[in-house]
PDB file of N, CA and C in Angstrom:
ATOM      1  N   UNK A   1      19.917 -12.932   1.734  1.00  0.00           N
ATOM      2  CA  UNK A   1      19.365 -13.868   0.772  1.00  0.00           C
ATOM      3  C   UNK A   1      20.406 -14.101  -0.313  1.00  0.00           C
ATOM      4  N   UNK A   2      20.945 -15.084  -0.588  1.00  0.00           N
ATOM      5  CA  UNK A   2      21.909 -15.813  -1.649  1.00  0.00           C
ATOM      6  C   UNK A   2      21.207 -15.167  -3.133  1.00  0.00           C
ATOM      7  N   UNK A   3      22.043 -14.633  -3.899  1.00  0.00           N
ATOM      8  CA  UNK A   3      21.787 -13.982  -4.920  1.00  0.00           C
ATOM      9  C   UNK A   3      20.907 -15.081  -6.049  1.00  0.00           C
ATOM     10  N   UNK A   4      21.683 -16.573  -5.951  1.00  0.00           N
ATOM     11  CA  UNK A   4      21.315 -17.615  -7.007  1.00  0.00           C
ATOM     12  C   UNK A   4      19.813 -17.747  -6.696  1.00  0.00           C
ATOM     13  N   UNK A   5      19.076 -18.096  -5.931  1.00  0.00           N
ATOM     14  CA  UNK A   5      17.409 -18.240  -5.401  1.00  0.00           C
ATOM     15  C   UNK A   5      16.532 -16.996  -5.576  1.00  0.00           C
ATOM     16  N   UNK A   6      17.239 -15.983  -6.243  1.00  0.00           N
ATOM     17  CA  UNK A   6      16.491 -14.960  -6.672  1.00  0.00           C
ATOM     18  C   UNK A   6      16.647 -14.832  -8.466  1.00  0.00           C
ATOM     19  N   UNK A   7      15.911 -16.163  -8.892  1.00  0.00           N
ATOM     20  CA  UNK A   7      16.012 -16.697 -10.626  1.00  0.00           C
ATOM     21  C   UNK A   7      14.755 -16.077 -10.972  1.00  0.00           C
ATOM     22  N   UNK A   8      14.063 -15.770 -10.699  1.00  0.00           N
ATOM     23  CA  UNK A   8      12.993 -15.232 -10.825  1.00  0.00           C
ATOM     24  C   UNK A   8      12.618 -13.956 -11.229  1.00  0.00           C
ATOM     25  N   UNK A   9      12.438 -13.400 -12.524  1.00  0.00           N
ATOM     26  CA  UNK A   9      11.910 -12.212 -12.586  1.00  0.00           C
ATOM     27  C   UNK A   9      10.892 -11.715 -12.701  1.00  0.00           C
ATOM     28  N   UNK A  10      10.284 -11.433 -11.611  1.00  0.00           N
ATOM     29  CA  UNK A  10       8.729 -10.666 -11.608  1.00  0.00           C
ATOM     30  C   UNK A  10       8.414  -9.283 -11.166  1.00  0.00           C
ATOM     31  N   UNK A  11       7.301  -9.199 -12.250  1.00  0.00           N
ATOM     32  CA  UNK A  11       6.524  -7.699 -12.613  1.00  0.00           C
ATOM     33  C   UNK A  11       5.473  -6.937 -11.412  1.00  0.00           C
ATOM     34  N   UNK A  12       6.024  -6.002 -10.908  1.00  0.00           N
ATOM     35  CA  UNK A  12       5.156  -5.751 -10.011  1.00  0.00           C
ATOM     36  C   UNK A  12       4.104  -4.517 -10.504  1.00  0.00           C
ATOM     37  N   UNK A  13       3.018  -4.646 -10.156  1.00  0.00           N
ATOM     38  CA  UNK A  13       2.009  -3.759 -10.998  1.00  0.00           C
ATOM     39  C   UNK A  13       1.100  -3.122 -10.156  1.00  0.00           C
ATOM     40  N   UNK A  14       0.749  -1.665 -10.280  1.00  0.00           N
ATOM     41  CA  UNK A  14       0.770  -0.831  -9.361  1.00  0.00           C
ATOM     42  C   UNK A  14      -0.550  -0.511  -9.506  1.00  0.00           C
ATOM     43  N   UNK A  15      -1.578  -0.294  -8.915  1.00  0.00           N
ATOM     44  CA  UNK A  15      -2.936  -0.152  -9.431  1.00  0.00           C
ATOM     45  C   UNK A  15      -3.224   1.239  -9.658  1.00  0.00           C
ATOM     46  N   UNK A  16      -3.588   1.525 -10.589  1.00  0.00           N
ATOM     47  CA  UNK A  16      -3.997   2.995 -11.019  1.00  0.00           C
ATOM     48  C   UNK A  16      -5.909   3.100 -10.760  1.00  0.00           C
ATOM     49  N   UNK A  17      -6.497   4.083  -9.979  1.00  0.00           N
ATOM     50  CA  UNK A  17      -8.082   4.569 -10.102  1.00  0.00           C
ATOM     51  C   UNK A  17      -8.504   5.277 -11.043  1.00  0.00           C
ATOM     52  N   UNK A  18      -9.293   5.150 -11.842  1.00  0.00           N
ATOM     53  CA  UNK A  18      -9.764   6.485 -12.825  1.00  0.00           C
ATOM     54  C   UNK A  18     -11.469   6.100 -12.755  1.00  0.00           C
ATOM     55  N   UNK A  19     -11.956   7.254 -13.451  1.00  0.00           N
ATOM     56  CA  UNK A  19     -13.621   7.132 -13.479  1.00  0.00           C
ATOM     57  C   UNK A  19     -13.854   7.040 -14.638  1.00  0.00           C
ATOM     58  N   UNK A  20     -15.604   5.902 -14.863  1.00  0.00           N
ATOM     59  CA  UNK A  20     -15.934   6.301 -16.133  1.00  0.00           C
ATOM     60  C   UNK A  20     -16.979   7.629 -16.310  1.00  0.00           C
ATOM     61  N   UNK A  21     -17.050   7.598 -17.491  1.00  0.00           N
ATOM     62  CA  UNK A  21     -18.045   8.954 -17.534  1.00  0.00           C
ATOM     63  C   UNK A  21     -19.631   8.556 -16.784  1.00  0.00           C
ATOM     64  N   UNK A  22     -20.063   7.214 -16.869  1.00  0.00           N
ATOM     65  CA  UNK A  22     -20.927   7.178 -15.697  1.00  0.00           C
ATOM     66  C   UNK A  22     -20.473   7.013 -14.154  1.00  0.00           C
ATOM     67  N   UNK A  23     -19.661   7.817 -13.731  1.00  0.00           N
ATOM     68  CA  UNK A  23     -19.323   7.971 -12.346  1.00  0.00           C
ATOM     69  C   UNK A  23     -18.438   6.467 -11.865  1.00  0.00           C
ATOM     70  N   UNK A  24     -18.336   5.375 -12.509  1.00  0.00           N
ATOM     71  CA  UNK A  24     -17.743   4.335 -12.158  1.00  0.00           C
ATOM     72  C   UNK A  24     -16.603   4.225 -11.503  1.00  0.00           C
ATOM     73  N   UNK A  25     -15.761   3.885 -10.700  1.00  0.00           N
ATOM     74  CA  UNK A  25     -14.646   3.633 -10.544  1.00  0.00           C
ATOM     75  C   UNK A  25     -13.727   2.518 -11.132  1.00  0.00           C
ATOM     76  N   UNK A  26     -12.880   2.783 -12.126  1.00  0.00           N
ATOM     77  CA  UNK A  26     -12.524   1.729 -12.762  1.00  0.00           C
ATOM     78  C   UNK A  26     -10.741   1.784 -12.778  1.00  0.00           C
ATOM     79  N   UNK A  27     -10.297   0.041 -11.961  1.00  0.00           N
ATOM     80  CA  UNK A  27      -8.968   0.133 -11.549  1.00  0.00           C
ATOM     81  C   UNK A  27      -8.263  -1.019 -12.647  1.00  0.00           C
ATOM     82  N   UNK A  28      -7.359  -0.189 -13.198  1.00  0.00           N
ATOM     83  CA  UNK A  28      -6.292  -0.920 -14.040  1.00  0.00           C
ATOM     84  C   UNK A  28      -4.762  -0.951 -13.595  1.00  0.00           C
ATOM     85  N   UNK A  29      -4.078  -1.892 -14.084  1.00  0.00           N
ATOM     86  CA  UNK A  29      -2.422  -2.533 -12.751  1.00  0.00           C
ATOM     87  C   UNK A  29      -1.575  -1.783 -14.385  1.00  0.00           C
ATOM     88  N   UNK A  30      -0.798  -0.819 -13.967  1.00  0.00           N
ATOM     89  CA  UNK A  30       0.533  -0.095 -14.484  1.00  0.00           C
ATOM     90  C   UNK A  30       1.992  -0.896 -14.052  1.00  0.00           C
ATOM     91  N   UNK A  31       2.505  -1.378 -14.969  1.00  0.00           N
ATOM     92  CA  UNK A  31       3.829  -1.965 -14.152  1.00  0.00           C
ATOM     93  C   UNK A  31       4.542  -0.847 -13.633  1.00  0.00           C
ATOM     94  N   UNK A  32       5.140  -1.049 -12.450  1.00  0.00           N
ATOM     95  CA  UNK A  32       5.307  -0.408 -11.578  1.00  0.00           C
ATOM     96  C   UNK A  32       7.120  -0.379 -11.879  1.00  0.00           C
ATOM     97  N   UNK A  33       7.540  -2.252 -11.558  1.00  0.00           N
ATOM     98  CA  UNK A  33       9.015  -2.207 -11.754  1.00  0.00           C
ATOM     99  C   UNK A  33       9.079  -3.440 -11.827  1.00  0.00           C
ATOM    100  N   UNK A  34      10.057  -4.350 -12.082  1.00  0.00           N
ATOM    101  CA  UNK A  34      10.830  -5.596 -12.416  1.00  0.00           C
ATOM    102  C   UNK A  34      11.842  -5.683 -11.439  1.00  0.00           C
ATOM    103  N   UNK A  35      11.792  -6.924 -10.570  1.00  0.00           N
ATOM    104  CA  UNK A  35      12.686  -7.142 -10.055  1.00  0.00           C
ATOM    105  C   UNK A  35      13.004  -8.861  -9.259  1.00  0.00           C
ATOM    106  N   UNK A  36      14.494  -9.010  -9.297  1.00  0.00           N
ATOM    107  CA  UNK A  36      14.486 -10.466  -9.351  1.00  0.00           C
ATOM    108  C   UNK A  36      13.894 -11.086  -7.910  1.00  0.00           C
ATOM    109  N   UNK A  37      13.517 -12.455  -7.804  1.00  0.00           N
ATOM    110  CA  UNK A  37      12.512 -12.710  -6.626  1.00  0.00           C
ATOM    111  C   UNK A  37      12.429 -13.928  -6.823  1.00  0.00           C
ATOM    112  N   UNK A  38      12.241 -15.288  -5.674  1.00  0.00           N
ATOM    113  CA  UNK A  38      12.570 -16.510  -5.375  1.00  0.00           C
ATOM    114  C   UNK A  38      10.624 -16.586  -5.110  1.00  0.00           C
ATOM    115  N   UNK A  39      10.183 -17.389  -5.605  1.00  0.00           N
ATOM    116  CA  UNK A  39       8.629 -17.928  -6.048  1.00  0.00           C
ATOM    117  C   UNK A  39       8.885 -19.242  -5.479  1.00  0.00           C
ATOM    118  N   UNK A  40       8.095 -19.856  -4.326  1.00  0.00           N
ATOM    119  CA  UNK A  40       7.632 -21.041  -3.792  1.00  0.00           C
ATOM    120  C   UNK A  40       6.636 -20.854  -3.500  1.00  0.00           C
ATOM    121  N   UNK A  41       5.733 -22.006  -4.223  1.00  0.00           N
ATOM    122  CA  UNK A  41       4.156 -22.339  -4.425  1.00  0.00           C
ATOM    123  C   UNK A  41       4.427 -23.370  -2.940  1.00  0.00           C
ATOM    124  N   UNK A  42       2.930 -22.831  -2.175  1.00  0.00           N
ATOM    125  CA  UNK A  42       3.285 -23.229  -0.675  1.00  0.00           C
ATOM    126  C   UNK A  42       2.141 -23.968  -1.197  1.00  0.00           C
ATOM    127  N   UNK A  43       0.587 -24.243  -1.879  1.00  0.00           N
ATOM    128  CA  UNK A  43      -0.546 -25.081  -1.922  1.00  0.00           C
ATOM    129  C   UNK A  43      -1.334 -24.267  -2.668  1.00  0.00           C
ATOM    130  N   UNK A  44      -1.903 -25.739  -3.363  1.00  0.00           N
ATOM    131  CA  UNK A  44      -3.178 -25.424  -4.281  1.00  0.00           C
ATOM    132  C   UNK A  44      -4.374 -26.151  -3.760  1.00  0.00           C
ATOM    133  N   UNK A  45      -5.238 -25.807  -4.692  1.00  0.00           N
ATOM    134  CA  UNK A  45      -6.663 -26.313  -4.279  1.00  0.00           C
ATOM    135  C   UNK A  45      -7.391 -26.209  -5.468  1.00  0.00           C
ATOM    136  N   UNK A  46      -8.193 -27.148  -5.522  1.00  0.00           N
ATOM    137  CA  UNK A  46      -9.924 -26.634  -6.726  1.00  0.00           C
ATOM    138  C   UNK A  46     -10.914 -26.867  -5.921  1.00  0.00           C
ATOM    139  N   UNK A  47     -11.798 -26.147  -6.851  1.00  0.00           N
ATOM    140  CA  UNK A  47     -13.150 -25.590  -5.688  1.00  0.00           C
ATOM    141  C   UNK A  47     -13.719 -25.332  -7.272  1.00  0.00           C
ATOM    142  N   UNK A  48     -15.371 -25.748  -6.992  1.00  0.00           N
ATOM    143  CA  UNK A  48     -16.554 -25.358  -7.832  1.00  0.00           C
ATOM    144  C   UNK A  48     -17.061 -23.890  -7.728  1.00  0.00           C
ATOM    145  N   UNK A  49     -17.342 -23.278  -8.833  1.00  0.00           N
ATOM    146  CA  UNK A  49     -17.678 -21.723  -9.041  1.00  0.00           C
ATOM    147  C   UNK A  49     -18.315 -21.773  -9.835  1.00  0.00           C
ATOM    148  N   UNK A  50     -19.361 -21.475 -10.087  1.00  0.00           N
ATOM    149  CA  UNK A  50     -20.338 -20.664 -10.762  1.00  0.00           C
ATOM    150  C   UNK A  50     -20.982 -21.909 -11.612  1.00  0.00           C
ATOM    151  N   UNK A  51     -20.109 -23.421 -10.815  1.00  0.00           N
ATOM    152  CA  UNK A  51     -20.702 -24.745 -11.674  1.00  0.00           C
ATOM    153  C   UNK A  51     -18.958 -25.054 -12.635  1.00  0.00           C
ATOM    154  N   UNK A  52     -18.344 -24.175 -12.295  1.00  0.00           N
ATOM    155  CA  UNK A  52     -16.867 -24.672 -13.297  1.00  0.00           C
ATOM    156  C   UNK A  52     -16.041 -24.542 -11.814  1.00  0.00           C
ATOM    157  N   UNK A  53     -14.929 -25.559 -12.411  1.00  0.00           N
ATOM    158  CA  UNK A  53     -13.854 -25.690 -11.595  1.00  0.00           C
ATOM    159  C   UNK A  53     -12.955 -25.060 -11.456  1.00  0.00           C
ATOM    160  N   UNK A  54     -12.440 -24.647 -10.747  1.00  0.00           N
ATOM    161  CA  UNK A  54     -11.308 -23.207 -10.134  1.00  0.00           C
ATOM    162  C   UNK A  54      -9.966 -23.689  -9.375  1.00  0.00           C
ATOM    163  N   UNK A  55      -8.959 -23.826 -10.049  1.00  0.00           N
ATOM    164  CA  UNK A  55      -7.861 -24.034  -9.537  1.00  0.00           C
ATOM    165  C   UNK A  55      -7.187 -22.675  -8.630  1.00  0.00           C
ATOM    166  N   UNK A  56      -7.160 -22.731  -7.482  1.00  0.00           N
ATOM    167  CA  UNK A  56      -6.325 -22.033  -7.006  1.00  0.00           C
ATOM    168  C   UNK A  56      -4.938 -22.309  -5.991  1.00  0.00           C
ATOM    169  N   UNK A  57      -3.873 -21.794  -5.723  1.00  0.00           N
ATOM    170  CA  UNK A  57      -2.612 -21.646  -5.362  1.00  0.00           C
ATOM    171  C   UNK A  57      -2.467 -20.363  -4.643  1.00  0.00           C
ATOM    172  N   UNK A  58      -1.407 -20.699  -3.290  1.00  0.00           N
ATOM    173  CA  UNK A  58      -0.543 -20.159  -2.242  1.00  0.00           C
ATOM    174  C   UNK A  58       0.342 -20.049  -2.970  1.00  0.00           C
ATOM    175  N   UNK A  59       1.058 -18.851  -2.991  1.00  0.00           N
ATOM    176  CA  UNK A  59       2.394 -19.006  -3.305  1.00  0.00           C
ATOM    177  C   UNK A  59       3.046 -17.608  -2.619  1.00  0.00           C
ATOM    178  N   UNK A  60       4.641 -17.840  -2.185  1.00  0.00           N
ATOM    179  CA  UNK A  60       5.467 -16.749  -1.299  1.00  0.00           C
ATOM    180  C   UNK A  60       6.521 -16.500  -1.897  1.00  0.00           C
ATOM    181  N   UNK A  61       6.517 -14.999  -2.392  1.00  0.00           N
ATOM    182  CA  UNK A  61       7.136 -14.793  -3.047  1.00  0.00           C
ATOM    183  C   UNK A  61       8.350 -13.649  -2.407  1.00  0.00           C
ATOM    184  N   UNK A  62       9.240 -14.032  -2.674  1.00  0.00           N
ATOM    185  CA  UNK A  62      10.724 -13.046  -1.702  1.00  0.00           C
ATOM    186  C   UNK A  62      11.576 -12.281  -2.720  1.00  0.00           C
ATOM    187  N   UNK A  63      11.558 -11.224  -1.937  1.00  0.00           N
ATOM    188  CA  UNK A  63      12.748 -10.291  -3.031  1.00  0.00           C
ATOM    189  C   UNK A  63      13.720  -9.512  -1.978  1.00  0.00           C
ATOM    190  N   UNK A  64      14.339  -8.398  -2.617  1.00  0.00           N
ATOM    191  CA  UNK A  64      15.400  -8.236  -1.379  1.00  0.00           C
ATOM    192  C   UNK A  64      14.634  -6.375  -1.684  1.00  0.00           C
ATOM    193  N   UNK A  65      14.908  -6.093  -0.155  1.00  0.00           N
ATOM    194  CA  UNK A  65      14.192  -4.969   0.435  1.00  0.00           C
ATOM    195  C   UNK A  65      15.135  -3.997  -0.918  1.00  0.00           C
ATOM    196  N   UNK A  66      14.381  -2.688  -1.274  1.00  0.00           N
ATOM    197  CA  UNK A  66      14.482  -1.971  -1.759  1.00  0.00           C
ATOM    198  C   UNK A  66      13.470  -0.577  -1.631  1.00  0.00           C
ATOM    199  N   UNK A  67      13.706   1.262  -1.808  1.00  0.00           N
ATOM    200  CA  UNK A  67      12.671   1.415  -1.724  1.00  0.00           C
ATOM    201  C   UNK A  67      11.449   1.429  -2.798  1.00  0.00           C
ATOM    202  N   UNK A  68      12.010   0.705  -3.968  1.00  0.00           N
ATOM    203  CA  UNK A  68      10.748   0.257  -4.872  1.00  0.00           C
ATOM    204  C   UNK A  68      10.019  -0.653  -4.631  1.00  0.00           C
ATOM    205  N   UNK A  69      10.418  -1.638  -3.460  1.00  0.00           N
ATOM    206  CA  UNK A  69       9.808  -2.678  -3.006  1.00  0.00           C
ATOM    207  C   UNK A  69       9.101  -2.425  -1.469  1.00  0.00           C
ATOM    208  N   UNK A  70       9.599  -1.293  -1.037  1.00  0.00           N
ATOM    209  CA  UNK A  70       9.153  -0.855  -0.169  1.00  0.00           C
ATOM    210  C   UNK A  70       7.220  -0.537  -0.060  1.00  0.00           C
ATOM    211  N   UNK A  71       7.446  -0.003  -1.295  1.00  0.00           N
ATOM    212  CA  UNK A  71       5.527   0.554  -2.023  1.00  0.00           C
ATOM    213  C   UNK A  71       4.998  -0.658  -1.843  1.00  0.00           C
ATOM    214  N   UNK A  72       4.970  -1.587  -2.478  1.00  0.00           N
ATOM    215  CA  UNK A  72       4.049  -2.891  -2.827  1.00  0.00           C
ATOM    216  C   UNK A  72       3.213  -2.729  -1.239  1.00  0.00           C
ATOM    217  N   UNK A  73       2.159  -3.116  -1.753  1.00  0.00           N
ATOM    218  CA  UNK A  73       1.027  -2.680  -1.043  1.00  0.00           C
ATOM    219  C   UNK A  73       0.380  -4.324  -1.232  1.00  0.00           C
ATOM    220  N   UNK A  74      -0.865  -4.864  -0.464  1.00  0.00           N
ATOM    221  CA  UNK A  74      -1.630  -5.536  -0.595  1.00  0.00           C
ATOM    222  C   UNK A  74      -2.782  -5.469  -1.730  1.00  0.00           C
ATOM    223  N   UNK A  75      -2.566  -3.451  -2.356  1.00  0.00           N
ATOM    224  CA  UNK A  75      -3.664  -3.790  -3.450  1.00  0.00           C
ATOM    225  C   UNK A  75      -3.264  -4.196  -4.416  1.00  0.00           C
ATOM    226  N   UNK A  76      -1.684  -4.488  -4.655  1.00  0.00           N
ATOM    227  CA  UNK A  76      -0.549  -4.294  -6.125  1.00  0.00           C
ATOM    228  C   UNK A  76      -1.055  -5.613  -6.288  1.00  0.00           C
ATOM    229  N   UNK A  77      -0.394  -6.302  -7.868  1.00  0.00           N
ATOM    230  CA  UNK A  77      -0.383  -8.087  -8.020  1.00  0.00           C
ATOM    231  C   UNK A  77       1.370  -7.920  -8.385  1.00  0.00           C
ATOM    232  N   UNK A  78       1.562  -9.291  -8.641  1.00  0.00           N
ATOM    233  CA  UNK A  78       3.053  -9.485  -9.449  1.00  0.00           C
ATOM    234  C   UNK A  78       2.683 -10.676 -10.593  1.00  0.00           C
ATOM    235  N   UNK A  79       3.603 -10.164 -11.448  1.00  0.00           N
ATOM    236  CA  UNK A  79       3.484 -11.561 -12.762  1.00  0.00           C
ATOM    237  C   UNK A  79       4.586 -11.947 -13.048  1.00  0.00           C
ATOM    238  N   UNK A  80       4.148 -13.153 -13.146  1.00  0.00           N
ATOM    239  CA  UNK A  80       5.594 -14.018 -13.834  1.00  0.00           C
ATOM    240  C   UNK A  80       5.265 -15.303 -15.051  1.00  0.00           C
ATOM    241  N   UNK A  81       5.791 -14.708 -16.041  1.00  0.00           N
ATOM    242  CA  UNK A  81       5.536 -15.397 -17.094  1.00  0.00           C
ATOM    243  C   UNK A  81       3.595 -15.598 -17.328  1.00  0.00           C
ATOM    244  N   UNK A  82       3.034 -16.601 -17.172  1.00  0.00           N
ATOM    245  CA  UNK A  82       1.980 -16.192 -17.593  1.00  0.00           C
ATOM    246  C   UNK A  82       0.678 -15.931 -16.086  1.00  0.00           C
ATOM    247  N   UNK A  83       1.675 -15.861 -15.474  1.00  0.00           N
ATOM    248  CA  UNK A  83       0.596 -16.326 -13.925  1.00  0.00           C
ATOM    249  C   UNK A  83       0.436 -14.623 -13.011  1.00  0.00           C
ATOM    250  N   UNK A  84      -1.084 -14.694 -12.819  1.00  0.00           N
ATOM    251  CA  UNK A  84      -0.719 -13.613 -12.434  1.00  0.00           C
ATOM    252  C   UNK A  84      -1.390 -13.931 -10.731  1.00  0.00           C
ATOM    253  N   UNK A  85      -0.122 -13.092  -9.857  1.00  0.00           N
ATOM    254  CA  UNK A  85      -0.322 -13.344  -8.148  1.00  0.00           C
ATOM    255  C   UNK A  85      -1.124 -12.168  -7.920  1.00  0.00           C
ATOM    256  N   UNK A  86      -2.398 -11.926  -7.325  1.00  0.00           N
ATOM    257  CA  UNK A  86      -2.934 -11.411  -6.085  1.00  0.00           C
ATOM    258  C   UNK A  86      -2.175 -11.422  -5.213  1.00  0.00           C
ATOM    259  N   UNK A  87      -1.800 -10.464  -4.223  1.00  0.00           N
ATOM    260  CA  UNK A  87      -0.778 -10.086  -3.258  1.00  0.00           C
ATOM    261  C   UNK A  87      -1.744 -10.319  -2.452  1.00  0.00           C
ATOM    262  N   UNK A  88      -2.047 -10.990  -1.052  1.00  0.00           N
ATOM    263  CA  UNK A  88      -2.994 -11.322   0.047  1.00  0.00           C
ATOM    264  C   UNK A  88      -2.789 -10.777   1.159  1.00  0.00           C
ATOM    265  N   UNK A  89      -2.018 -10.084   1.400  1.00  0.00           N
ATOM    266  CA  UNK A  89      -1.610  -9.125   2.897  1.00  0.00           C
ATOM    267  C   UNK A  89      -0.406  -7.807   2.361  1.00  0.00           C
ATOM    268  N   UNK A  90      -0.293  -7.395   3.036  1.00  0.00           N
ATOM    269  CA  UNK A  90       0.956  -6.223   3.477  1.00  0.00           C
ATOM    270  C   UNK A  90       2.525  -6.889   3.505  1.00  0.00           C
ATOM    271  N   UNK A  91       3.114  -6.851   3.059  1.00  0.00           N
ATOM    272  CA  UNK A  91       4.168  -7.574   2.835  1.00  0.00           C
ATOM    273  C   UNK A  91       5.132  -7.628   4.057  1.00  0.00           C
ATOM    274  N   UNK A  92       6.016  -8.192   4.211  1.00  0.00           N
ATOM    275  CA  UNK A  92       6.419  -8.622   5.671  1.00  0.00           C
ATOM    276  C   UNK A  92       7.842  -8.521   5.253  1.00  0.00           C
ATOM    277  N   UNK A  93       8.507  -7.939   6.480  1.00  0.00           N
ATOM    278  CA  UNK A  93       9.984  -7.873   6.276  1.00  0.00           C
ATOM    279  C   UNK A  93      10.432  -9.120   6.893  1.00  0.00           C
ATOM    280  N   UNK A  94      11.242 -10.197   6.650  1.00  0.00           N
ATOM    281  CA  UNK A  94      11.619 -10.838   7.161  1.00  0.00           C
ATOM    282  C   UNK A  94      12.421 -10.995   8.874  1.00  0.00           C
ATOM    283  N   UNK A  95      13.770  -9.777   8.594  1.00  0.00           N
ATOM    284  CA  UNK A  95      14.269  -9.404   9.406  1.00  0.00           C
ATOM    285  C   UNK A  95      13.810  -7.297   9.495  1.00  0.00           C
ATOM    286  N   UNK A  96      14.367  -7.203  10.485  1.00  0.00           N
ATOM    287  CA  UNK A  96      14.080  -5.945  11.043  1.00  0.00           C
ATOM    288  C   UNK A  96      15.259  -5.226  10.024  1.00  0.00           C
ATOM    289  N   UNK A  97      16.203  -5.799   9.828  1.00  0.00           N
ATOM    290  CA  UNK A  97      17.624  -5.084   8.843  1.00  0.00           C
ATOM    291  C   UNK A  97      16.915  -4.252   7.330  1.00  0.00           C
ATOM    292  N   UNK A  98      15.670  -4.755   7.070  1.00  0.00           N
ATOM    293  CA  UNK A  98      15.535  -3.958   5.765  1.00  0.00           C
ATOM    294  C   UNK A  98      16.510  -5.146   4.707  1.00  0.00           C
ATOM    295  N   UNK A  99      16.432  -6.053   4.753  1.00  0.00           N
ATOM    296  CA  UNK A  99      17.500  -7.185   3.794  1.00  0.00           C
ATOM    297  C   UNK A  99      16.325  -7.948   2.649  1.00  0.00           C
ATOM    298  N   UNK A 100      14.941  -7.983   3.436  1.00  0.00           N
ATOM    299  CA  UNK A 100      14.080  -9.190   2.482  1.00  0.00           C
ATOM    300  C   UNK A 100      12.734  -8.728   3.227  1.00  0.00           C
ATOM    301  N   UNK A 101      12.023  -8.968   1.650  1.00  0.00           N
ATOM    302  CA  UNK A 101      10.844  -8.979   1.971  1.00  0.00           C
ATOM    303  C   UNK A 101      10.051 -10.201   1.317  1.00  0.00           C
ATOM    304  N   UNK A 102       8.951 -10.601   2.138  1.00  0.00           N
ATOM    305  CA  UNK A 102       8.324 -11.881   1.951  1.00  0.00           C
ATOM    306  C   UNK A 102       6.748 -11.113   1.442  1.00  0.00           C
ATOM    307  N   UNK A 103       6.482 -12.053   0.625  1.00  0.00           N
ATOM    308  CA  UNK A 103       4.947 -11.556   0.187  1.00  0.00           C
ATOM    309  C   UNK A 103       4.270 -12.915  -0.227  1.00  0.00           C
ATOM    310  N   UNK A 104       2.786 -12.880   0.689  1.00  0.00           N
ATOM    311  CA  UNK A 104       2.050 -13.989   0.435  1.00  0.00           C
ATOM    312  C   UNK A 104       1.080 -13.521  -0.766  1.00  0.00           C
ATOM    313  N   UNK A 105       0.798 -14.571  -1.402  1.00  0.00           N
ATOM    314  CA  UNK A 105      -0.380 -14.268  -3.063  1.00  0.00           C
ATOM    315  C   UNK A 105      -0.893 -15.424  -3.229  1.00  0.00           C
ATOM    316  N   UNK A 106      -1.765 -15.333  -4.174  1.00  0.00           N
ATOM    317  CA  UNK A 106      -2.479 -16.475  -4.496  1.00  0.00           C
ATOM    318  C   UNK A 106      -2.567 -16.331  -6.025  1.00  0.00           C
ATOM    319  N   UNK A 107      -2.720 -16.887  -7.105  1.00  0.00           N
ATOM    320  CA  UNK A 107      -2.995 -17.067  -7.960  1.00  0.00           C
ATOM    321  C   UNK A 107      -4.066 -18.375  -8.516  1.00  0.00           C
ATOM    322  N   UNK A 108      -4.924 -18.098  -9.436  1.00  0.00           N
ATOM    323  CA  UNK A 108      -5.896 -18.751 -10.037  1.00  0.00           C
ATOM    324  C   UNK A 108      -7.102 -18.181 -10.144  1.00  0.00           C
ATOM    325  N   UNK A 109      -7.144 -16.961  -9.706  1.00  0.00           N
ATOM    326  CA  UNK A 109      -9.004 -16.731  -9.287  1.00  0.00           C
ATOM    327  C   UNK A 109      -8.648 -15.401  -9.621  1.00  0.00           C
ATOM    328  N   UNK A 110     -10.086 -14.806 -10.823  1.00  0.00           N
ATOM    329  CA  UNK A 110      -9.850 -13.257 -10.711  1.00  0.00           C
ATOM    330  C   UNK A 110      -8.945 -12.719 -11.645  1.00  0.00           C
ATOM    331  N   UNK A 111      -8.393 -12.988 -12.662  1.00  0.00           N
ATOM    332  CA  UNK A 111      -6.524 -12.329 -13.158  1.00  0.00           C
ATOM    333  C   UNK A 111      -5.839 -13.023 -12.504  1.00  0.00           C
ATOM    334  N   UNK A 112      -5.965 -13.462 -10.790  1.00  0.00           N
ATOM    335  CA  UNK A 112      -4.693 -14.018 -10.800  1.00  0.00           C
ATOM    336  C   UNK A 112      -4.681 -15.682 -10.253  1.00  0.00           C
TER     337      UNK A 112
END
């Protein structure tokens, strides 16, 4: 991956579990790490919710294999500037080399 298409710096955030004192399970995102990454919004959409309108967005986001990038999981999100991505699958190596990893997200719905 060409170093210039990785202009992008986004926050990857790691989900932490804790309980409340009524037995709850309650999950909050710890930044995890920063690292640079090429963001193409593949499609959006709006859709009616709850009677209000809901913009949501595809977007694929690429960084270059690392083993901090290795973790990112489908439960993690990433942020960039004010948008925050839902990660939608298990992240995908591009090639078998360990060079890039591709991650599908969505943003608009939820935090993100």
């Amino acid at each position: 991956m060409q170093a210039g298409k990785l202009r992008h710096r986004v926050i990857f955030d790691e989900p932490v579990t804790s309980q409340a004192a009524n037995g709850e399970e309650i999950v909050t995102f710890v930044e995890a790490f920063r690292l640079s990454s090429k963001i193409e919004p593949l499609n959006g959409r709006e859709r009616t919710q709850a009677g209000q309108v809901v913009a949501e967005g595809s977007t694929r986001i690429s960084i270059r294999w690392s083993e901090q990038a290795a973790r990112i999981t489908a439960k993690w999100r990433a942020r960039h500037r004010d948008t925050i991505y839902n990660i939608s699958g298990p992240p995908a190596e591009i090639d078998m080399a360990k060079r890039e990893i591709e991650i599908l997200a969505t943003s608009g719905l939820n935090e993100g």
